[in-house]
N, C-alpha and C. Protein backbone atom coordinates (compact mmCIF):
# COMPACT_ATOMS: atom_id res chain seq x y z
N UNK A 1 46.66 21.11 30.14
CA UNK A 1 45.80 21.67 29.13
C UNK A 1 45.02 22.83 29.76
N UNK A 2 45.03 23.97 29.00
CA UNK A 2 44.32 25.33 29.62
C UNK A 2 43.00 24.58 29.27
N UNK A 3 41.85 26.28 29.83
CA UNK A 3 40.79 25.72 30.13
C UNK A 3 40.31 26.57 28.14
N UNK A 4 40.80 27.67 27.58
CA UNK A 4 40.68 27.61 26.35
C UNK A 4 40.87 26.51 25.55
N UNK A 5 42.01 25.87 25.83
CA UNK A 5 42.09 24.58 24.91
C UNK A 5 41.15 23.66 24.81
N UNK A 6 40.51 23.47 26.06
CA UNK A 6 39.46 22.32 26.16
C UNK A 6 38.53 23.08 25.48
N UNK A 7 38.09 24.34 25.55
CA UNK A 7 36.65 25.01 25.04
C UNK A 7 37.06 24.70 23.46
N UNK A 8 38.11 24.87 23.03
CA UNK A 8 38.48 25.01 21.79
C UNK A 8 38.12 23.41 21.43
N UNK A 9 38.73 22.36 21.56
CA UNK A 9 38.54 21.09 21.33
C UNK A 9 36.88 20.67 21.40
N UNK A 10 36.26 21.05 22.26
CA UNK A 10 34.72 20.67 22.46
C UNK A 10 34.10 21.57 21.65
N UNK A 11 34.33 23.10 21.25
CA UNK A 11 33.65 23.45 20.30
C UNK A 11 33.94 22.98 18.50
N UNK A 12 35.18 22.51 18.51
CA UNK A 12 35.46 21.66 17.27
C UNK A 12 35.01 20.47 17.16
N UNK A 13 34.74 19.64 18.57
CA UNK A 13 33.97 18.39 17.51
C UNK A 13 32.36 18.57 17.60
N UNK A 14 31.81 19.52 18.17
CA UNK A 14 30.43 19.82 18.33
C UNK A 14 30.03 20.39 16.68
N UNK A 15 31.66 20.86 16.40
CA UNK A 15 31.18 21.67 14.50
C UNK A 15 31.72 20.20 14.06
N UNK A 16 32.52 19.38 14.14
CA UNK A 16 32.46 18.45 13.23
C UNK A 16 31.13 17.43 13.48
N UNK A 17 30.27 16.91 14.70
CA UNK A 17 29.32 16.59 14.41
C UNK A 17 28.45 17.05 13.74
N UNK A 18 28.16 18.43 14.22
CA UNK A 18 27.04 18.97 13.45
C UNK A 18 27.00 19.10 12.01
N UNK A 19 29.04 19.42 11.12
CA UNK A 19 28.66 19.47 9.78
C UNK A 19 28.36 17.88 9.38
N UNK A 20 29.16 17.15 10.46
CA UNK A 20 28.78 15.43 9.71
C UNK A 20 27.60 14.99 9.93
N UNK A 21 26.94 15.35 10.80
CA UNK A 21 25.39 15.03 10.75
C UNK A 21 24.27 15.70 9.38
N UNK A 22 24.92 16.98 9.30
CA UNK A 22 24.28 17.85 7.96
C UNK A 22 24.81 16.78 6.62
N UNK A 23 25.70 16.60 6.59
CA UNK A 23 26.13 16.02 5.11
C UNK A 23 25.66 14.92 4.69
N UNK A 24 25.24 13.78 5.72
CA UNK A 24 24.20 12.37 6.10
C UNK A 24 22.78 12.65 5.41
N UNK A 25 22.39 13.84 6.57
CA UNK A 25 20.92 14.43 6.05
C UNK A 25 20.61 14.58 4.52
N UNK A 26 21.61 15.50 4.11
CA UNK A 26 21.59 16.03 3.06
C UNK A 26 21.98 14.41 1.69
N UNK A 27 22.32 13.99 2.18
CA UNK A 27 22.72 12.53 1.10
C UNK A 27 21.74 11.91 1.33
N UNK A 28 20.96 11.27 2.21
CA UNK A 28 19.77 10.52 2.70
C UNK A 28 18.88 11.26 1.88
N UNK A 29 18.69 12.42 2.24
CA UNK A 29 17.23 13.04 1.38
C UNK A 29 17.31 13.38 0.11
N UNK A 30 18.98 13.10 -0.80
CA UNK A 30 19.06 13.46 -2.19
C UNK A 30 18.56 12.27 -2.63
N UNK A 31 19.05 10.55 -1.74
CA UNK A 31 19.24 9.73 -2.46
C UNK A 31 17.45 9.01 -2.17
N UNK A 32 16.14 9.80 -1.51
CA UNK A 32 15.28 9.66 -1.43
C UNK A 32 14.31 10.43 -2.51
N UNK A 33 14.93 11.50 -2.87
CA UNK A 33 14.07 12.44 -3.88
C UNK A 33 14.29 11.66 -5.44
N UNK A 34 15.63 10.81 -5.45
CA UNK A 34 16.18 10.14 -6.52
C UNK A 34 15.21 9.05 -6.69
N UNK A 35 15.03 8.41 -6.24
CA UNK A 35 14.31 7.20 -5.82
C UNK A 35 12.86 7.46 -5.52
N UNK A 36 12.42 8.64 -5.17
CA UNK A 36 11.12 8.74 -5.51
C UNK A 36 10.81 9.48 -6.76
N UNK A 37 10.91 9.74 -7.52
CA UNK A 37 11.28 10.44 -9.00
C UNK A 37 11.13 9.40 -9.70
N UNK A 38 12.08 8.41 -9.46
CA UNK A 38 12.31 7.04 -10.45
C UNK A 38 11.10 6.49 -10.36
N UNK A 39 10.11 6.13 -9.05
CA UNK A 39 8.87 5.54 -9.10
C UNK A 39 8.06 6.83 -9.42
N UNK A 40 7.66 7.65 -9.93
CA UNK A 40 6.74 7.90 -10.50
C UNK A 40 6.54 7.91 -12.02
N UNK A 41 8.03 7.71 -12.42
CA UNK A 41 7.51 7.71 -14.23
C UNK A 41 7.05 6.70 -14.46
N UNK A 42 6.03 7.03 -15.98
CA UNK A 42 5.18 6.14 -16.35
C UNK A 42 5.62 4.93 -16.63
N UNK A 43 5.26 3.61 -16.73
CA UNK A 43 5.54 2.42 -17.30
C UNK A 43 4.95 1.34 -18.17
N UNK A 44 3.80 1.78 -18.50
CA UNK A 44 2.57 1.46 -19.18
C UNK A 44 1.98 0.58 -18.79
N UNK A 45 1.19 -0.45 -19.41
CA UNK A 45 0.45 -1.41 -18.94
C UNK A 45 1.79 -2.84 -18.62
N UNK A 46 2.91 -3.20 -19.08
CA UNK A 46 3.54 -3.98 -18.07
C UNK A 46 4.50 -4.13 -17.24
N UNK A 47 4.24 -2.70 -16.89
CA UNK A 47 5.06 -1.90 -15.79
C UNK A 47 4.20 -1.72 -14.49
N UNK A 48 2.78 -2.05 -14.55
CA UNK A 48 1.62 -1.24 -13.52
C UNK A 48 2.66 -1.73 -12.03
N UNK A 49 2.40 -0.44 -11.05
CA UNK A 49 2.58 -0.97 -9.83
C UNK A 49 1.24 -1.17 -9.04
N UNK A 50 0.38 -0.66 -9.92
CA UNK A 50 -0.88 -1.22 -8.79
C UNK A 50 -2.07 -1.79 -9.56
N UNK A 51 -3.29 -2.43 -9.17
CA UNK A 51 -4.47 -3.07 -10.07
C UNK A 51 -4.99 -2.01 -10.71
N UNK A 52 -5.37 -1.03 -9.81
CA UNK A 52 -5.88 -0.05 -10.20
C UNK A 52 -5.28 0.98 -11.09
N UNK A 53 -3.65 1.32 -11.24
CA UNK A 53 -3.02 1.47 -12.95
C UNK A 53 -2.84 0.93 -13.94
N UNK A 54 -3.29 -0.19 -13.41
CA UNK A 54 -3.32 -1.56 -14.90
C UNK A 54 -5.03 -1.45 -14.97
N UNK A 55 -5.94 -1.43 -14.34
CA UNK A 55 -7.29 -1.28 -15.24
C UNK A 55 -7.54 -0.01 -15.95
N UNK A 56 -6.84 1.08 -15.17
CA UNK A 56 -6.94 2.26 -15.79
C UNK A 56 -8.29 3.21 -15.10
N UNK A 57 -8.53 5.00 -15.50
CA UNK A 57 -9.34 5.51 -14.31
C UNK A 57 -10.89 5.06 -15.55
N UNK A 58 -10.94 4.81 -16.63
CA UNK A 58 -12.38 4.83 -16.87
C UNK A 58 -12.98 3.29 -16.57
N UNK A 59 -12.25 2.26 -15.65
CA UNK A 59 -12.74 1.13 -15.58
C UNK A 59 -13.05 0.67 -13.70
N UNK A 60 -13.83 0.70 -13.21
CA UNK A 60 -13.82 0.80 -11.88
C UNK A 60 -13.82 -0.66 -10.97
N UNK A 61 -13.81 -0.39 -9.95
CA UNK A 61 -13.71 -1.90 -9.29
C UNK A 61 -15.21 -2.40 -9.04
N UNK A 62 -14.70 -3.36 -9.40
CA UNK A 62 -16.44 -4.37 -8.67
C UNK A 62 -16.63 -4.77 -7.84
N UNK A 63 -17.39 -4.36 -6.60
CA UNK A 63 -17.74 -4.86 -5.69
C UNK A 63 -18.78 -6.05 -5.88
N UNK A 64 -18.49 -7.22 -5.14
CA UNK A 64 -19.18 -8.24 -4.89
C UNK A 64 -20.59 -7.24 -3.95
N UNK A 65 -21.87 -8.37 -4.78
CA UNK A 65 -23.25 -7.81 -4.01
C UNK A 65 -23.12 -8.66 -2.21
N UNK A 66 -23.49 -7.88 -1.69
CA UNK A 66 -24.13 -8.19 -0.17
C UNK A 66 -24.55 -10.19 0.02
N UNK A 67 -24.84 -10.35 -1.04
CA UNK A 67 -25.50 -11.98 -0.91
C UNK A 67 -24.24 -12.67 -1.47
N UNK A 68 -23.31 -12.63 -1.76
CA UNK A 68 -22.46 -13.25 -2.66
C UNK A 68 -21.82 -13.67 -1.46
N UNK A 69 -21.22 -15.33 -1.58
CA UNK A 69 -20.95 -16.35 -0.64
C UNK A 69 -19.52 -15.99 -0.22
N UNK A 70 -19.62 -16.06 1.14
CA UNK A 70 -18.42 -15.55 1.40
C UNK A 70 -17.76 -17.22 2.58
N UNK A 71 -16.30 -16.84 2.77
CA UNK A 71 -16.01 -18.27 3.78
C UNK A 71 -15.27 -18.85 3.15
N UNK A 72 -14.90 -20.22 3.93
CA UNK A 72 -14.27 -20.75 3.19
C UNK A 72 -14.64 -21.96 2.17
N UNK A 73 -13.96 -22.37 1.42
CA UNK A 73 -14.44 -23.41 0.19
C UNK A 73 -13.93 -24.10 -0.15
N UNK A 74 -14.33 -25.15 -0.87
CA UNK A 74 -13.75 -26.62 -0.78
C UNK A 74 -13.37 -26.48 -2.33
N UNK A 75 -11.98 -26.12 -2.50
CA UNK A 75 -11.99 -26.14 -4.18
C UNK A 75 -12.02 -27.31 -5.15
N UNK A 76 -12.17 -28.66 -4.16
CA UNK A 76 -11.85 -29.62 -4.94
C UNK A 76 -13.48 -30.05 -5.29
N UNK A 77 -14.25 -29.40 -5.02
CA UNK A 77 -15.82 -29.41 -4.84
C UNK A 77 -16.70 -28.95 -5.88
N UNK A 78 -15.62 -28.03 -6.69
CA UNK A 78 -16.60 -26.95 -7.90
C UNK A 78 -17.16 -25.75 -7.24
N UNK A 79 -16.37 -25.43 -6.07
CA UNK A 79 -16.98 -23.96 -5.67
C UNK A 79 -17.87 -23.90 -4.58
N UNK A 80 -18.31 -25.12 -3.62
CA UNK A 80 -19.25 -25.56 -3.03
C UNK A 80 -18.87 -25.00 -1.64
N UNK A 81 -19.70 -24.76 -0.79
CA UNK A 81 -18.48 -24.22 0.82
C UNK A 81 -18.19 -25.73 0.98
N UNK A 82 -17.28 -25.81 2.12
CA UNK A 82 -16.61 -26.94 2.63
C UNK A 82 -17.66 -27.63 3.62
N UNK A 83 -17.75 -28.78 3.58
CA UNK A 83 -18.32 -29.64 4.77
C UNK A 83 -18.32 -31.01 4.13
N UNK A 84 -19.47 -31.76 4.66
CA UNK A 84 -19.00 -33.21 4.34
C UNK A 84 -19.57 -33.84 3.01
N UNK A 85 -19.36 -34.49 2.22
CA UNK A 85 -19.60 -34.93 1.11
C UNK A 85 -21.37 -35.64 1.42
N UNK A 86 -22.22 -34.83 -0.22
CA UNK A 86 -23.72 -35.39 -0.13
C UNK A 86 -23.56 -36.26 -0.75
């Protein structure tokens, strides 16, 4: 094998990686623009993907006040924290 032939062979699969690496790219990022498109149309209220598109923007979140009991709780109690029975 001459030493053209080899240049010739190594510059052909360097173009077939490179176009097969381009054509991957190019399918990966069609089949990502597809798929992000699809999640943004609307779906109304029982479609929400988040709390905050199901309450909607004129209804805001409530933060619990500073004193409000936090930990864990004994649900079999009525809401009481956990410890030993009075």
């Amino acid at each position: 094998m001459s030493d053209t032939s080899a240049v010739t062979w190594v510059l052909a699969a360097l173009q077939g990686s490179i176009v097969g690496a381009a054509f991957l790219l190019a399918v990966i990022m069609g089949v990502s623009v597809v798929v992000g498109l699809r999640k943004l149309r609307h779906r109304g209220r029982a479609g929400a993907r988040s709390l905050d598109e199901l309450v909607g923007d004129a209804e805001y979140a409530r933060y619990l006040p500073p004193d409000a009991p936090r930990g864990p709780i004994d649900q079999l109690r009525g809401g009481t924290s956990s410890g030993p029975l009075a």
